[in-house]
C-alpha atoms as a PDB file:
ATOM      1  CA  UNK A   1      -0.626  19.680 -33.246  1.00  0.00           C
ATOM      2  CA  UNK A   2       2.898  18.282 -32.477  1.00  0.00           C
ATOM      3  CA  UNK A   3       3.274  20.127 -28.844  1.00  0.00           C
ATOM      4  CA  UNK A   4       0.118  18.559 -28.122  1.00  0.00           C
ATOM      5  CA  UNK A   5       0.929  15.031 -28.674  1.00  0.00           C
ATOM      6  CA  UNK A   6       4.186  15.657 -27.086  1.00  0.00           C
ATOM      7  CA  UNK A   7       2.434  16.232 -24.139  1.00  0.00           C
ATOM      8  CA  UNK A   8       0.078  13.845 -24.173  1.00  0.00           C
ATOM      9  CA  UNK A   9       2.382  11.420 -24.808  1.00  0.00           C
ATOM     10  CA  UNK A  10       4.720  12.685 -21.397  1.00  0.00           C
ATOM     11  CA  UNK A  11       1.069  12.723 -19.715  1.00  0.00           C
ATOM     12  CA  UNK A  12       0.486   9.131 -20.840  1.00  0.00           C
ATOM     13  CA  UNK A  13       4.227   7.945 -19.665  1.00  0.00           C
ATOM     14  CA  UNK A  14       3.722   9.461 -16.259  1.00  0.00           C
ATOM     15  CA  UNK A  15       0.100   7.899 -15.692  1.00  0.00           C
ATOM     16  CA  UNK A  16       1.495   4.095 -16.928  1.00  0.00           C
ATOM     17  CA  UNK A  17       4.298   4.274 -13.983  1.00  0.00           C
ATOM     18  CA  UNK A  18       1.820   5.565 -11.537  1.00  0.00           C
ATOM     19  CA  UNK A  19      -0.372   2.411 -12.774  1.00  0.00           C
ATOM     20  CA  UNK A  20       2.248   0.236 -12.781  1.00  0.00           C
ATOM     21  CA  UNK A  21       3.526   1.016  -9.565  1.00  0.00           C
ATOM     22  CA  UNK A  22       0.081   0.830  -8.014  1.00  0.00           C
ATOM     23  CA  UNK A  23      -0.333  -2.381  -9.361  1.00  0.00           C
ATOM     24  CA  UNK A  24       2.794  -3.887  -8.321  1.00  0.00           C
ATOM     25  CA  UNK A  25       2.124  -2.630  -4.753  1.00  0.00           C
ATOM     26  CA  UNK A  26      -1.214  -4.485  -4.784  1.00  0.00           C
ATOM     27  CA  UNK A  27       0.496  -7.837  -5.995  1.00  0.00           C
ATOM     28  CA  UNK A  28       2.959  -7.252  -3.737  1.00  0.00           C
ATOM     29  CA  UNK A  29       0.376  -6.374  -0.290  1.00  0.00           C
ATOM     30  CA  UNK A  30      -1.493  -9.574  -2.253  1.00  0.00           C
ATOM     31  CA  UNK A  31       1.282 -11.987  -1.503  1.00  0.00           C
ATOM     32  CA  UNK A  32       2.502 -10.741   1.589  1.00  0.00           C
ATOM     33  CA  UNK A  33      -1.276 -11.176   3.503  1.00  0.00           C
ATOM     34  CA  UNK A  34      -1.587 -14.451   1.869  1.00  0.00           C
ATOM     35  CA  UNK A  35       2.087 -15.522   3.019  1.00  0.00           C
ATOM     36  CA  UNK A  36       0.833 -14.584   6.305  1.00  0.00           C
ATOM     37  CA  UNK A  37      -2.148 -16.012   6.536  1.00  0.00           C
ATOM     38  CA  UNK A  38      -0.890 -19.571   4.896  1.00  0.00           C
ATOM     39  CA  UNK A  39       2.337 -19.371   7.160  1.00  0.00           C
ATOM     40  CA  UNK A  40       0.921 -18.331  10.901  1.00  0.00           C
ATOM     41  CA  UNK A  41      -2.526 -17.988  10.594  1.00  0.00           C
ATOM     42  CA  UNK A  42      -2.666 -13.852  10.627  1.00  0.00           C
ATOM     43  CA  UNK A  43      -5.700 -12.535   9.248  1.00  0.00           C
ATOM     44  CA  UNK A  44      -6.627  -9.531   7.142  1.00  0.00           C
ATOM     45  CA  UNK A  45      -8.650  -8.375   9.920  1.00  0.00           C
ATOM     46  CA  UNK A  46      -6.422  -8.979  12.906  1.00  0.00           C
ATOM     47  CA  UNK A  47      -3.341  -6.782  10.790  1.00  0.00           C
ATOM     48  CA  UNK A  48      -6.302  -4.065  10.317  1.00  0.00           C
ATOM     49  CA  UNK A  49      -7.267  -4.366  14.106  1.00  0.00           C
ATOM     50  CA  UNK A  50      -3.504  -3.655  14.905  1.00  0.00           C
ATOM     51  CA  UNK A  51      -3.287  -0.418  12.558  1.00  0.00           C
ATOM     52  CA  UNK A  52      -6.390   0.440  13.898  1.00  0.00           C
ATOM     53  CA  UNK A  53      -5.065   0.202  17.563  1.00  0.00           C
ATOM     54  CA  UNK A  54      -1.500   1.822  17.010  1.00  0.00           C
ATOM     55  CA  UNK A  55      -3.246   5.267  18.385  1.00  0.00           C
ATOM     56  CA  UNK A  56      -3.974   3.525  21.559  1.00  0.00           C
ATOM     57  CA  UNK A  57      -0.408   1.817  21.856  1.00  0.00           C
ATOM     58  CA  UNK A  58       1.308   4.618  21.081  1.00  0.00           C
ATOM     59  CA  UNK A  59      -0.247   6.842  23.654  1.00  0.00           C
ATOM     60  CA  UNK A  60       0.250   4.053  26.243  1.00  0.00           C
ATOM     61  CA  UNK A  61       3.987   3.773  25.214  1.00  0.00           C
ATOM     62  CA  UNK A  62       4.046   7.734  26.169  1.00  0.00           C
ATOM     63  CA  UNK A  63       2.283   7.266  29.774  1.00  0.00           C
ATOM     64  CA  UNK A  64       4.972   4.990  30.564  1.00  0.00           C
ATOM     65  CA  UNK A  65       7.408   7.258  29.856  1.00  0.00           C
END
């Protein structure tokens, strides 16, 4: 009985950093694509059109090579 809420406890600690990390990374994202939006007018959409392009870009930066 005692191993097993050992380990559940040490599976418990493990699963609250990974939520608390994934959680801060969201607030964090959050703020940053709301400071950019408020402060120069960037979008959600046009930083997803840029990942979304970095394929193309990057195989142009190599032709010019």
């Amino acid at each position: 009985m005692i191993p097993t809420l050992i380990l559940a406890w040490i599976v418990f600690a493990v699963l609250w950093k990974v939520v608390k990390t994934t959680i801060r990374t969201a607030l964090t994202l959050a703020a940053l694509l709301i400071l950019l939006h408020i402060n120069f007018g960037i979008t959600p959409q046009d930083i997803w059109d840029a990942i979304v392009n970095l394929p193309q870009t990057f195989s142009q930066v190599g032709i010019r090579k």
